[in-house]
C-alpha atoms as a PDB file:
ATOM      1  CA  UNK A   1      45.549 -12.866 -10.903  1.00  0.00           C
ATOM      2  CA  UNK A   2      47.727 -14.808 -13.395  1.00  0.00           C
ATOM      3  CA  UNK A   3      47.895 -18.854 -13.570  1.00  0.00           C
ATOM      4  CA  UNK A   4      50.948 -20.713 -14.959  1.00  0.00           C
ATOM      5  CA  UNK A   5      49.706 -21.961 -18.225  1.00  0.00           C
ATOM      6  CA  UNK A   6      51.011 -25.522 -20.056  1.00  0.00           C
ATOM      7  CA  UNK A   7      50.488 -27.050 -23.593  1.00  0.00           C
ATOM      8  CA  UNK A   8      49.407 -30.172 -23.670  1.00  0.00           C
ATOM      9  CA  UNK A   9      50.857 -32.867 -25.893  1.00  0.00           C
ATOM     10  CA  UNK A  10      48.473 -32.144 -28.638  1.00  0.00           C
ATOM     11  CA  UNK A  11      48.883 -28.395 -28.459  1.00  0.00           C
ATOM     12  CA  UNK A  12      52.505 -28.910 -28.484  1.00  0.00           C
ATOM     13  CA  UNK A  13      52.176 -30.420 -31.812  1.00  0.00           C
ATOM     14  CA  UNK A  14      49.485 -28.941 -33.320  1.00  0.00           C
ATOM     15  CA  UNK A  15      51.556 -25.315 -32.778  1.00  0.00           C
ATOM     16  CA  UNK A  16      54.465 -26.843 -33.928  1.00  0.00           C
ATOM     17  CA  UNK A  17      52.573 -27.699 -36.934  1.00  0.00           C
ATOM     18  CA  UNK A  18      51.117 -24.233 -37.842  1.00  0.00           C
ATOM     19  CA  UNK A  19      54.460 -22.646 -37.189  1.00  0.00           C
ATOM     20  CA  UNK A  20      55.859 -24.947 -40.117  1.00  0.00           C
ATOM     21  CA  UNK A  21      52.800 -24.830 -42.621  1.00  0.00           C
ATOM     22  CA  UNK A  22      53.103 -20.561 -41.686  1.00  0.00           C
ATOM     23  CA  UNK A  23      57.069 -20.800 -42.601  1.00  0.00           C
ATOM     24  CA  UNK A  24      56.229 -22.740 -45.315  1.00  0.00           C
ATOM     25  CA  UNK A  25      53.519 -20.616 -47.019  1.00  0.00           C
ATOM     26  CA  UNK A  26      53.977 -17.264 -45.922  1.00  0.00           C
ATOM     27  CA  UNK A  27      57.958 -17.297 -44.906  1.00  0.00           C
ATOM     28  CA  UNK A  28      59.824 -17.136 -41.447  1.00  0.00           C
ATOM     29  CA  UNK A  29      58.751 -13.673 -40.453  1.00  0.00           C
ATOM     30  CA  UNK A  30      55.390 -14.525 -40.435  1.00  0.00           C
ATOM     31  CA  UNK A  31      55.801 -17.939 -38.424  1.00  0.00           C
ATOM     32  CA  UNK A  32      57.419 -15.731 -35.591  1.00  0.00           C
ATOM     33  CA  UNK A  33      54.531 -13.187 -35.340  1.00  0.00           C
ATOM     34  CA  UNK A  34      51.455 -15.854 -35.378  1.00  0.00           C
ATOM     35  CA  UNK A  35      53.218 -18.258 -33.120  1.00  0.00           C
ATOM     36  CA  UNK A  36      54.093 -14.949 -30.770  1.00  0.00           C
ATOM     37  CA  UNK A  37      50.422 -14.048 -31.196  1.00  0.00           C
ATOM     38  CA  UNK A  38      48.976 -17.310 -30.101  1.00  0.00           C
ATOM     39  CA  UNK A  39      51.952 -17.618 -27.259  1.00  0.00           C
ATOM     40  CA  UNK A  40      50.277 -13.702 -26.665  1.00  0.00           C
ATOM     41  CA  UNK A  41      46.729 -14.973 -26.211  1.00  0.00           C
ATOM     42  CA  UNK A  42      47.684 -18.561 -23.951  1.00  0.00           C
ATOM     43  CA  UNK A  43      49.378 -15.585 -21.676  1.00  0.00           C
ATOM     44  CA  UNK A  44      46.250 -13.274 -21.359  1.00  0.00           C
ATOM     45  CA  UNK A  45      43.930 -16.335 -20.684  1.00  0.00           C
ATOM     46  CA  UNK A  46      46.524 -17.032 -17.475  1.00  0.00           C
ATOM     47  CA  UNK A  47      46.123 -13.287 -16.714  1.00  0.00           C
ATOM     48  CA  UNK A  48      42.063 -13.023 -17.043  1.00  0.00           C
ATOM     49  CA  UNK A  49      42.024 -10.464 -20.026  1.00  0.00           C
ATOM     50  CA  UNK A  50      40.680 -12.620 -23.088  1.00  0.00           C
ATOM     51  CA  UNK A  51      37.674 -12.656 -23.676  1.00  0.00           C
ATOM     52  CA  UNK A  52      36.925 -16.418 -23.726  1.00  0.00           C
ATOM     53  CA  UNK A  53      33.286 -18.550 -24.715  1.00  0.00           C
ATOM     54  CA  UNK A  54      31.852 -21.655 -23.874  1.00  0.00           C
ATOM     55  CA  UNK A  55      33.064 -24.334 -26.053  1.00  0.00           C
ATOM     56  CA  UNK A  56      29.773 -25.785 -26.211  1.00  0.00           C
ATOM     57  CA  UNK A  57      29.735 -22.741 -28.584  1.00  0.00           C
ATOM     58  CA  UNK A  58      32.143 -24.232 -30.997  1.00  0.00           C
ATOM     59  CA  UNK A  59      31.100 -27.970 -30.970  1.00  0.00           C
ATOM     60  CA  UNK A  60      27.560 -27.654 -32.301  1.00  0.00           C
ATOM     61  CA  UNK A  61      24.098 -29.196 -31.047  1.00  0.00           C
ATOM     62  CA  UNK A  62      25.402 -32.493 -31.817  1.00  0.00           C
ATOM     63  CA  UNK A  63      27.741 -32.952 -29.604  1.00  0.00           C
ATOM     64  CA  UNK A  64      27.666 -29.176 -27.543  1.00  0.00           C
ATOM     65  CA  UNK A  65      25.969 -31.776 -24.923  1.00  0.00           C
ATOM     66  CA  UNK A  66      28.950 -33.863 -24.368  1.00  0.00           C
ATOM     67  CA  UNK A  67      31.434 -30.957 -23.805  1.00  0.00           C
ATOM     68  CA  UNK A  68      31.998 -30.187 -20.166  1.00  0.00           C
ATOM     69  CA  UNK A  69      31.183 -27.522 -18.814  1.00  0.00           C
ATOM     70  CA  UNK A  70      35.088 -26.294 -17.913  1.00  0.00           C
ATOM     71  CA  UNK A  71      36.219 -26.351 -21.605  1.00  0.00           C
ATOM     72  CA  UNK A  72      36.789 -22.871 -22.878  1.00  0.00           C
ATOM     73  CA  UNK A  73      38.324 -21.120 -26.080  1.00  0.00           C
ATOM     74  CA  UNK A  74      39.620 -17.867 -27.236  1.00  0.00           C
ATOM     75  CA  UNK A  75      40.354 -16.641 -30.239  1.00  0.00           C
ATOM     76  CA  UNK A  76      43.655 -15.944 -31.929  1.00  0.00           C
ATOM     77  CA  UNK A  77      43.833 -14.990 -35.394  1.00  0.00           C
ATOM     78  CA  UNK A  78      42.379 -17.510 -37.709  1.00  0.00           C
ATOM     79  CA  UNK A  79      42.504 -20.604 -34.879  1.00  0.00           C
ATOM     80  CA  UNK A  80      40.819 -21.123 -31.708  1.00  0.00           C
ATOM     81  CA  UNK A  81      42.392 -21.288 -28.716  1.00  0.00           C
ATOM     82  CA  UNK A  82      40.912 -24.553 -26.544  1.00  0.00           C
ATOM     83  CA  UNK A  83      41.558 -24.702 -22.898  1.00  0.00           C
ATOM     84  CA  UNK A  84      40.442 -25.465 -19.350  1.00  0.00           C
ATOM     85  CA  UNK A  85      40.947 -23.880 -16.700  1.00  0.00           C
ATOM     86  CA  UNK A  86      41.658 -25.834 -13.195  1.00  0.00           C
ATOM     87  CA  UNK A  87      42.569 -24.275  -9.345  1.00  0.00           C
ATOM     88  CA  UNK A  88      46.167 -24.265  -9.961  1.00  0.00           C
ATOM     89  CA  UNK A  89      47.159 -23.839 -13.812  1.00  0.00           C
ATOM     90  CA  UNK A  90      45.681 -23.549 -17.274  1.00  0.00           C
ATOM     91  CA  UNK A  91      45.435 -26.114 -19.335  1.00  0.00           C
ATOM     92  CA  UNK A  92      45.742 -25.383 -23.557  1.00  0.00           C
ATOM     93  CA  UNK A  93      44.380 -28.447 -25.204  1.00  0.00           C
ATOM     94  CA  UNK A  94      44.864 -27.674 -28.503  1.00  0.00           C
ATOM     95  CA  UNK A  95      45.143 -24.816 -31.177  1.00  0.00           C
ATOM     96  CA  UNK A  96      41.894 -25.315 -33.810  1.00  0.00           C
ATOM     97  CA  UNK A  97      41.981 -23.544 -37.349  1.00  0.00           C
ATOM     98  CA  UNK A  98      38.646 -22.137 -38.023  1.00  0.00           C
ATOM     99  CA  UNK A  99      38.056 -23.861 -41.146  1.00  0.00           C
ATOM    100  CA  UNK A 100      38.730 -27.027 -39.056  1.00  0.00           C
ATOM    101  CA  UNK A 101      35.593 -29.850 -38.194  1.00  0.00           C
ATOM    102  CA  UNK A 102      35.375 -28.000 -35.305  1.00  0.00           C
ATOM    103  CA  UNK A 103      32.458 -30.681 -33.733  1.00  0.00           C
ATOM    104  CA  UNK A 104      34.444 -33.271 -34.654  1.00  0.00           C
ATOM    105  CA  UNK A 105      38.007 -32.139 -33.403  1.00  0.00           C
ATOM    106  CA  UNK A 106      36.227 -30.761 -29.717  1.00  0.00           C
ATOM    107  CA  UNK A 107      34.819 -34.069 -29.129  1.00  0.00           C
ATOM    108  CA  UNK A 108      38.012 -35.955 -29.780  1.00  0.00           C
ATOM    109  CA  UNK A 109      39.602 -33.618 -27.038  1.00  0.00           C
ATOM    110  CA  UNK A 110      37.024 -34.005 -24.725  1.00  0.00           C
ATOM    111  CA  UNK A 111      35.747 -37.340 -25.236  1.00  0.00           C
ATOM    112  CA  UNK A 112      36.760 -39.586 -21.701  1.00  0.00           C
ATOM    113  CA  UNK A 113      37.962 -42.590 -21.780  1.00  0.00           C
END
């Protein structure tokens, strides 16, 4: 059964900002597909077909501890896609590029204040 799904603030910006650096390096056909592909994948985690991991996977022993439990990704071309699920809607927190710190960059999205 499909959720409604929602970008956080930092997704919002951090697809914003690989659709740019994509039209920048590889031209505006390009931008459209991967932003269509990752729109693609946020879709089939609200519809139960991606295949989607434990963060914990992601975020290393050093800090695999501190991620809860809820915090999922999938993946979507060269980034990861980071979300949470909850009763009512899915959450994207964020877009991650591979090459990324990903340790450091899932423990500044899960870290509570």
């Amino acid at each position: 059964m499909s959720k409604p799904w929602r970008l956080t603030k930092q997704a919002e910006r951090s697809l914003i900002g690989i659709a740019i650096w994509t039209f920048d390096t590889f031209g505006a056909r390009q931008a459209e597909l991967y932003e269509g592909e990752l729109v693609e994948r946020c879709q089939a985690i609200a519809d139960g077909h991606a295949i989607t991991y434990d963060c914990k996977i992601l975020a290393g022993e050093a800090t695999g501890d501190d991620v809860g439990d809820d915090v999922r990704f999938a993946r979507a071309g060269e980034h990861f896609v980071v979300f949470v699920e909850f009763a009512e809607e899915i959450a994207i927190l964020d877009f991650l590029h591979g090459k990324s710190d990903l340790p450091r960059r899932i423990a500044d999205l899960t870290s509570r204040p």
